[in-house]
PDB file of N, CA and C in Angstrom:
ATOM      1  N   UNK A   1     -10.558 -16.751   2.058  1.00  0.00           N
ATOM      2  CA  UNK A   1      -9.758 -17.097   3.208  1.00  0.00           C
ATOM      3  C   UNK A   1      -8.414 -16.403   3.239  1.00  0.00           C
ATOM      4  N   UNK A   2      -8.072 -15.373   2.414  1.00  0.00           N
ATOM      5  CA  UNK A   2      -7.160 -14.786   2.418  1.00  0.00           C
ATOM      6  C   UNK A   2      -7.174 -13.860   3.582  1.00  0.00           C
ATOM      7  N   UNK A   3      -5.415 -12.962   3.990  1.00  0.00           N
ATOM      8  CA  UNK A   3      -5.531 -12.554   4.994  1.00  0.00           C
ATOM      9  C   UNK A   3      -5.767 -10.864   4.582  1.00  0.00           C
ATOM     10  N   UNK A   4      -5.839  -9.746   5.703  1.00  0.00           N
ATOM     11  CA  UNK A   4      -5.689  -8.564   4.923  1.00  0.00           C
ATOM     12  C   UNK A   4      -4.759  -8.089   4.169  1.00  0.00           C
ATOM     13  N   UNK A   5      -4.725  -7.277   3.202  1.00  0.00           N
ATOM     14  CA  UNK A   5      -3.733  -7.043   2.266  1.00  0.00           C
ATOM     15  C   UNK A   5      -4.126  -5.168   2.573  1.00  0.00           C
ATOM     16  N   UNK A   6      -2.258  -4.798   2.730  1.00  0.00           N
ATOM     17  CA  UNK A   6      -2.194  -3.738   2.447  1.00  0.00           C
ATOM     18  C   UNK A   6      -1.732  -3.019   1.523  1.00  0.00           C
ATOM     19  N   UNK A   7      -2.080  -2.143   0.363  1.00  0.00           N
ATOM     20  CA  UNK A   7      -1.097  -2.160  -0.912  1.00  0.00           C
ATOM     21  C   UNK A   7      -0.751  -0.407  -0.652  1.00  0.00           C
ATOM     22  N   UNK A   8       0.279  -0.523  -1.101  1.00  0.00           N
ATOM     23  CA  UNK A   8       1.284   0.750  -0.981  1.00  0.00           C
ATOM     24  C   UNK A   8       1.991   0.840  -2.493  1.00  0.00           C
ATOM     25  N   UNK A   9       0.961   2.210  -3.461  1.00  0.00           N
ATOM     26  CA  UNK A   9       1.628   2.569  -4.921  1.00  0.00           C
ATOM     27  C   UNK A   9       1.569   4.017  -4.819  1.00  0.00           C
ATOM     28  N   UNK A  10       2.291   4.130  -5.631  1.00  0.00           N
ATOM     29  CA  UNK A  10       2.235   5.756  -5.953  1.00  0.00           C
ATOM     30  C   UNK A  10       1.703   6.028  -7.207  1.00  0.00           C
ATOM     31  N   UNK A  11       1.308   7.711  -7.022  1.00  0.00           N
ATOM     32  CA  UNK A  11       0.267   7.894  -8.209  1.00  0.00           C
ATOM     33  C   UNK A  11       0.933   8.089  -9.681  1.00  0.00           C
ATOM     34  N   UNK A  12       2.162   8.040  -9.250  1.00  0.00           N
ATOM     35  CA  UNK A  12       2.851   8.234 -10.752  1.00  0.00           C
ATOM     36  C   UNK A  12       3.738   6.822 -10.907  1.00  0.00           C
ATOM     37  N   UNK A  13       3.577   5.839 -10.259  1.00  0.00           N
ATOM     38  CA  UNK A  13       4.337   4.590 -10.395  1.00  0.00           C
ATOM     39  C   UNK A  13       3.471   3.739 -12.151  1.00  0.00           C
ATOM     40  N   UNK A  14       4.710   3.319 -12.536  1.00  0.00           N
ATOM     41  CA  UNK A  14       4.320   2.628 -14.175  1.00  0.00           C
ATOM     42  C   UNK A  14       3.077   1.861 -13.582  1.00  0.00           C
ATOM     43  N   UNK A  15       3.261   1.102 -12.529  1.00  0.00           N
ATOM     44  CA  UNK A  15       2.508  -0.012 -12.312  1.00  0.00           C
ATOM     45  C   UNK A  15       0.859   0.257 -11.755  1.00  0.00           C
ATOM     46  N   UNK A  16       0.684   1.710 -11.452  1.00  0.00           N
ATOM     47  CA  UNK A  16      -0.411   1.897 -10.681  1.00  0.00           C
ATOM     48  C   UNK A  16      -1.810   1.096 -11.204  1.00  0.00           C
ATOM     49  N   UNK A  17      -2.072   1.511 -12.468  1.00  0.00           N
ATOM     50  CA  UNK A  17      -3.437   1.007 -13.017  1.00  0.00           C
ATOM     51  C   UNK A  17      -3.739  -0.948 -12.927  1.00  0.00           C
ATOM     52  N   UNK A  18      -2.010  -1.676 -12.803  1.00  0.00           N
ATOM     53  CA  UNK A  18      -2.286  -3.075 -12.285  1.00  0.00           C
ATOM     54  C   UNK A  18      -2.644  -3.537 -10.660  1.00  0.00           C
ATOM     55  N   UNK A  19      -1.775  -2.336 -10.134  1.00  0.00           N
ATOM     56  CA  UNK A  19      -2.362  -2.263  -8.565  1.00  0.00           C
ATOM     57  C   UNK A  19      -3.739  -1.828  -8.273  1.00  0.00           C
ATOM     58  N   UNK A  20      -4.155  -0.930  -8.828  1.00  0.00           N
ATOM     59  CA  UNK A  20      -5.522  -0.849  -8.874  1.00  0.00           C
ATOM     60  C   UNK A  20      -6.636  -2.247  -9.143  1.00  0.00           C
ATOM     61  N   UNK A  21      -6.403  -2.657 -10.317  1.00  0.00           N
ATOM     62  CA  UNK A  21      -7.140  -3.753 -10.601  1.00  0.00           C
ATOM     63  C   UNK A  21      -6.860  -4.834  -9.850  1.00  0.00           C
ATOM     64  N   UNK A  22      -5.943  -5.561  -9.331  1.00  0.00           N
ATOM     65  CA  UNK A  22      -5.256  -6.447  -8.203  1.00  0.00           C
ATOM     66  C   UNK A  22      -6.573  -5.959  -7.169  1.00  0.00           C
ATOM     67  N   UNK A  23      -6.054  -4.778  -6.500  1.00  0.00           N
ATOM     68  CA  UNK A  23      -6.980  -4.654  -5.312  1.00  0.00           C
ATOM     69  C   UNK A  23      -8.503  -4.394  -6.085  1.00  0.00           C
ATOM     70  N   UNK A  24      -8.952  -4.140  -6.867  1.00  0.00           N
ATOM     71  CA  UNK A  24     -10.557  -4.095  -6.945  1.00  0.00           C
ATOM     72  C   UNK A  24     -11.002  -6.207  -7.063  1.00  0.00           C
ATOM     73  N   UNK A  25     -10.037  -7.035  -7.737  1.00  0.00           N
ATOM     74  CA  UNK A  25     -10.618  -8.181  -7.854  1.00  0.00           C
ATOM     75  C   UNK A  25     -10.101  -9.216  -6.493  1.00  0.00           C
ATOM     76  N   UNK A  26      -8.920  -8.421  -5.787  1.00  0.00           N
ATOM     77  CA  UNK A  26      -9.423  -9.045  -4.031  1.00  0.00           C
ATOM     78  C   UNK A  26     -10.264  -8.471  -3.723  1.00  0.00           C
ATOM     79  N   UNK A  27     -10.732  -7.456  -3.455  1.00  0.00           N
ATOM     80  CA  UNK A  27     -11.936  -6.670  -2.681  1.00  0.00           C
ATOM     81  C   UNK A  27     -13.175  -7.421  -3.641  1.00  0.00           C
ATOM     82  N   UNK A  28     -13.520  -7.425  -4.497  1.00  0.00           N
ATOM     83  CA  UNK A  28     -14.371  -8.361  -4.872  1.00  0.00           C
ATOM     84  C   UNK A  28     -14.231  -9.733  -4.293  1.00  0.00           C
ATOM     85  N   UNK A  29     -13.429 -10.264  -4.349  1.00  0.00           N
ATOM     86  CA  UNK A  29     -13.226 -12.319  -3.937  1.00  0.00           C
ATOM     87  C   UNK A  29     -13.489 -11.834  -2.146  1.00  0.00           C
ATOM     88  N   UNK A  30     -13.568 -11.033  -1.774  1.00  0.00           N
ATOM     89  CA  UNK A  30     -14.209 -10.976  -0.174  1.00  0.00           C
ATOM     90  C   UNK A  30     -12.614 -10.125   0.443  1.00  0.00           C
ATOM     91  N   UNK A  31     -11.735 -10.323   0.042  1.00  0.00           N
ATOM     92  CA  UNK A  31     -10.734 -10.065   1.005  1.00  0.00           C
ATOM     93  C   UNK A  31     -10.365  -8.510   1.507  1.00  0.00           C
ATOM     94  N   UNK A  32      -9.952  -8.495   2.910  1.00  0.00           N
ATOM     95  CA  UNK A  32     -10.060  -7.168   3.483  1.00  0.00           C
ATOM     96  C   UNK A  32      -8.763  -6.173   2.572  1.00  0.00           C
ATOM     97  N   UNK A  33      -9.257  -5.326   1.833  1.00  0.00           N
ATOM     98  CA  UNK A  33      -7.694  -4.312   1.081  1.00  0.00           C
ATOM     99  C   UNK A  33      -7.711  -3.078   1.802  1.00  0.00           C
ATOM    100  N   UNK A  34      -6.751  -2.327   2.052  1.00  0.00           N
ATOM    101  CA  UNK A  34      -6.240  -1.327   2.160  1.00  0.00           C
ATOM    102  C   UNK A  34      -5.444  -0.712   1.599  1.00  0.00           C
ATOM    103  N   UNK A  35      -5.915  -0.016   0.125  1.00  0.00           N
ATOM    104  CA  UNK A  35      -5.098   0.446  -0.558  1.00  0.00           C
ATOM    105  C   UNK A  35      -4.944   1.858  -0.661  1.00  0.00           C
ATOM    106  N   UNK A  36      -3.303   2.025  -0.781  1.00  0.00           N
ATOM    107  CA  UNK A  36      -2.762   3.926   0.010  1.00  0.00           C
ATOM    108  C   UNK A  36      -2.253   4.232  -1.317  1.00  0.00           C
ATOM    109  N   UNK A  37      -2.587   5.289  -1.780  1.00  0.00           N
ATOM    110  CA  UNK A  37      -2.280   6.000  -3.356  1.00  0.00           C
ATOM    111  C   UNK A  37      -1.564   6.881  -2.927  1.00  0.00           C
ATOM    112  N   UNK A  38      -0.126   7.002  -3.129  1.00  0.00           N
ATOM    113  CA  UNK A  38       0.647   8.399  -2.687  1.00  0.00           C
ATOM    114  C   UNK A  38       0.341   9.408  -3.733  1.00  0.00           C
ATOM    115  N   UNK A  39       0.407  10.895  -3.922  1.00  0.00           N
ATOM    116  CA  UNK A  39       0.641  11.730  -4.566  1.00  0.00           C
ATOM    117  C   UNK A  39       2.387  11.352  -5.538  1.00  0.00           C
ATOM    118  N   UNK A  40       2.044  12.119  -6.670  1.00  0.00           N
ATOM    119  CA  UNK A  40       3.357  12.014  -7.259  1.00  0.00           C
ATOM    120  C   UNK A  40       4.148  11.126  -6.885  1.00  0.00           C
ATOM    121  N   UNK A  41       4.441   9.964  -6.381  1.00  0.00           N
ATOM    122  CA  UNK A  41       5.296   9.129  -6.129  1.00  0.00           C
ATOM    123  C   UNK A  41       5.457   8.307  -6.985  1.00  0.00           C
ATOM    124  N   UNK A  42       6.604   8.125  -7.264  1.00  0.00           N
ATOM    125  CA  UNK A  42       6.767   7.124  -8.561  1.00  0.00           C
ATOM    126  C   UNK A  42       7.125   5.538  -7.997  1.00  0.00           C
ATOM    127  N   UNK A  43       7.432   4.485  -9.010  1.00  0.00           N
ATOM    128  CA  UNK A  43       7.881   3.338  -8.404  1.00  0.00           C
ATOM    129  C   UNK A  43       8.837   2.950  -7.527  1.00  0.00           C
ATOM    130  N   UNK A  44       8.784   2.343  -6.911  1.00  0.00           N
ATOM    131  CA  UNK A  44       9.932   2.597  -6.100  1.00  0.00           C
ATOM    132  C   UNK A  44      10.004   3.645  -4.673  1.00  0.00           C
ATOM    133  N   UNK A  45       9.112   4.639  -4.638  1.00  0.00           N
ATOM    134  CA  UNK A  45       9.414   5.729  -3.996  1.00  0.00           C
ATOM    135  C   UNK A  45       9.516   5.057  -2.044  1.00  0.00           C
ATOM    136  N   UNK A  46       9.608   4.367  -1.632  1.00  0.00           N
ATOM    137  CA  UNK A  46       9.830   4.275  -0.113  1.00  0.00           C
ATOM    138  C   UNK A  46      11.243   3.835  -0.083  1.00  0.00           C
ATOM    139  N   UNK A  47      11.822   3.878  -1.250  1.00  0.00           N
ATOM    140  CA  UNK A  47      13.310   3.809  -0.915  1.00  0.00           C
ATOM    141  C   UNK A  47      14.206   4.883  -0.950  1.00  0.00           C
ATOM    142  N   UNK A  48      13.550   5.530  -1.476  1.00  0.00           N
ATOM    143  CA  UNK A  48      13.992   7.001  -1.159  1.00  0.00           C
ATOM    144  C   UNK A  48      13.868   7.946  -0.228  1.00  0.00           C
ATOM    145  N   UNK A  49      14.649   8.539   0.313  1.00  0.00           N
ATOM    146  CA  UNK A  49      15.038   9.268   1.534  1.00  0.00           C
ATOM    147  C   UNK A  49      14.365  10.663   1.069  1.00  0.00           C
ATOM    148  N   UNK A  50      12.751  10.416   1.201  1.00  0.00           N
ATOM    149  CA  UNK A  50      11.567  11.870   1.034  1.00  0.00           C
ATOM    150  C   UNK A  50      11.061  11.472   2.000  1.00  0.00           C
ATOM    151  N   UNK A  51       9.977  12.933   2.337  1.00  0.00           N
ATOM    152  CA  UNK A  51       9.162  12.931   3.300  1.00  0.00           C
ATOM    153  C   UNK A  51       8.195  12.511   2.602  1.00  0.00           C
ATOM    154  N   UNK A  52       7.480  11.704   1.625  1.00  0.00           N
ATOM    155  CA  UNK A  52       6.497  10.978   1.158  1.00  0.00           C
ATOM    156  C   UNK A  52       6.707   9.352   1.873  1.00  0.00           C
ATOM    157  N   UNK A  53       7.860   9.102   1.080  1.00  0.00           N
ATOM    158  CA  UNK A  53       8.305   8.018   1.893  1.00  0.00           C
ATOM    159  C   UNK A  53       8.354   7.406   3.082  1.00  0.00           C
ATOM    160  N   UNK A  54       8.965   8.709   3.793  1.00  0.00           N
ATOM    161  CA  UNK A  54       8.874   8.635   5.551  1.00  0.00           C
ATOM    162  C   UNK A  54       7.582   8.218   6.140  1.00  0.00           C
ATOM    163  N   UNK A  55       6.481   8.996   5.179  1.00  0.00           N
ATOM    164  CA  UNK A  55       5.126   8.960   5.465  1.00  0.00           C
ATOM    165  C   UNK A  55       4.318   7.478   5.039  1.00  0.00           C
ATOM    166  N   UNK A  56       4.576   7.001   3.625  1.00  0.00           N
ATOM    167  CA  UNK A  56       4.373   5.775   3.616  1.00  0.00           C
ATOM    168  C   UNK A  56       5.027   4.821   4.757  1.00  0.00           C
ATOM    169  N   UNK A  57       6.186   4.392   4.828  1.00  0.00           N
ATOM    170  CA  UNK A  57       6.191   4.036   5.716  1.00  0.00           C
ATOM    171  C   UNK A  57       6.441   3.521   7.195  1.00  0.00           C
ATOM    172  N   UNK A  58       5.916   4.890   7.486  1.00  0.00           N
ATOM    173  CA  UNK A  58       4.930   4.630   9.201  1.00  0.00           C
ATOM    174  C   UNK A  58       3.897   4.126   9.233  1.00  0.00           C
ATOM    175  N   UNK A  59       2.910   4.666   7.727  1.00  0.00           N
ATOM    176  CA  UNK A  59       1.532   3.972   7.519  1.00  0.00           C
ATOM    177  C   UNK A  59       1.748   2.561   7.261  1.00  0.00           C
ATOM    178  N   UNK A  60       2.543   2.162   6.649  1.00  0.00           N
ATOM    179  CA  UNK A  60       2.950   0.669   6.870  1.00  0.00           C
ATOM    180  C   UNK A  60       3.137   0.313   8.216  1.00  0.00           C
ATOM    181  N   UNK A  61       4.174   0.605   8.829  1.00  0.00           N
ATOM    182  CA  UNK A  61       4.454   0.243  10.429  1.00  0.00           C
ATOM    183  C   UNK A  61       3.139   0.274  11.343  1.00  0.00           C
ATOM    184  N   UNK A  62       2.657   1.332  11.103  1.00  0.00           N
ATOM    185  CA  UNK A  62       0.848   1.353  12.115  1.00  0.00           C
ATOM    186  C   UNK A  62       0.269   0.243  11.027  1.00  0.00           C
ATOM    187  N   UNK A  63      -0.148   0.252  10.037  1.00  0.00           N
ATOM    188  CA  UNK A  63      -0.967  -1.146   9.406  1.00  0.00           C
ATOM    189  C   UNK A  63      -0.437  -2.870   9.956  1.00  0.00           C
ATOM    190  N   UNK A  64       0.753  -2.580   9.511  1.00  0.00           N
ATOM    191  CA  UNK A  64       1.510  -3.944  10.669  1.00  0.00           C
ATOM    192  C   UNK A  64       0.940  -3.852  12.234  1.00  0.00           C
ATOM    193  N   UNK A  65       1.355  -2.786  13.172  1.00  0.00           N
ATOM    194  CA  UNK A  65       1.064  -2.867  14.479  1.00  0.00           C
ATOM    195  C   UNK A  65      -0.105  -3.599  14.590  1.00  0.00           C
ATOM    196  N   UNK A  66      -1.579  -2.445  13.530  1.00  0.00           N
ATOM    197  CA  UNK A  66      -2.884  -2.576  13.704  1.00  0.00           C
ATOM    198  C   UNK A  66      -3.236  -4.331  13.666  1.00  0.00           C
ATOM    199  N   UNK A  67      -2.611  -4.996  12.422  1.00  0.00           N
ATOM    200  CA  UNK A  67      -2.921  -5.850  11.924  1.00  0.00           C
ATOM    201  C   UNK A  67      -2.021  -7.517  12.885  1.00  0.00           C
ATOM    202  N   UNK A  68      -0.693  -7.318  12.659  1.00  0.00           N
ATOM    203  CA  UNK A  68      -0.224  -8.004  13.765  1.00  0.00           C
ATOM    204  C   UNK A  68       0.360  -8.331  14.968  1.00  0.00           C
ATOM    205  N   UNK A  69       0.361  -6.597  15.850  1.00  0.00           N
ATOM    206  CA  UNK A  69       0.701  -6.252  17.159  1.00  0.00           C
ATOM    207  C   UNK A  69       2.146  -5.450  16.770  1.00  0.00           C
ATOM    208  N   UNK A  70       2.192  -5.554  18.010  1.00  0.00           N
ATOM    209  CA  UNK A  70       4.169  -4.854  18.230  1.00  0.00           C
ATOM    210  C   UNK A  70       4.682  -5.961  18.278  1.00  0.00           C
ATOM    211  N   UNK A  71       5.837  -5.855  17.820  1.00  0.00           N
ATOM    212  CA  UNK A  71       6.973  -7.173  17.711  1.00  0.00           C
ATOM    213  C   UNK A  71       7.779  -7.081  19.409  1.00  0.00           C
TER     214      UNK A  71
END
């Protein structure tokens, strides 16, 4: 009964291999994932003023739109 989950890591973030497993055991328990693997991006990286960033997120902003309209 969970809702969709969108996960946003980068491929060089410490944390990637727990984000990975997170989303393989929701996607198992039924729930809808959408998980976005940046290139080279480390932890943290959408706070930084890159064009990786920029790119994450819009893909966030369209996953929001998709998921709960325009505000």
């Amino acid at each position: 009964g969970l809702p969709p989950v969108l996960m946003v890591v980068g491929a060089a973030d410490v944390l990637l291999h727990d984000n990975l497993a997170m989303a393989a055991r929701l996607s198992a328990a039924g729930v809808d994932v959408d998980l976005r693997v940046y290139p080279d991006a480390p932890h943290g990286f959408t706070g930084h003023p890159t064009p990786m960033a920029r790119a994450a997120l819009e893909d966030i902003e369209d996953w929001l739109v998709r998921h709960l309209g325009s505000a």
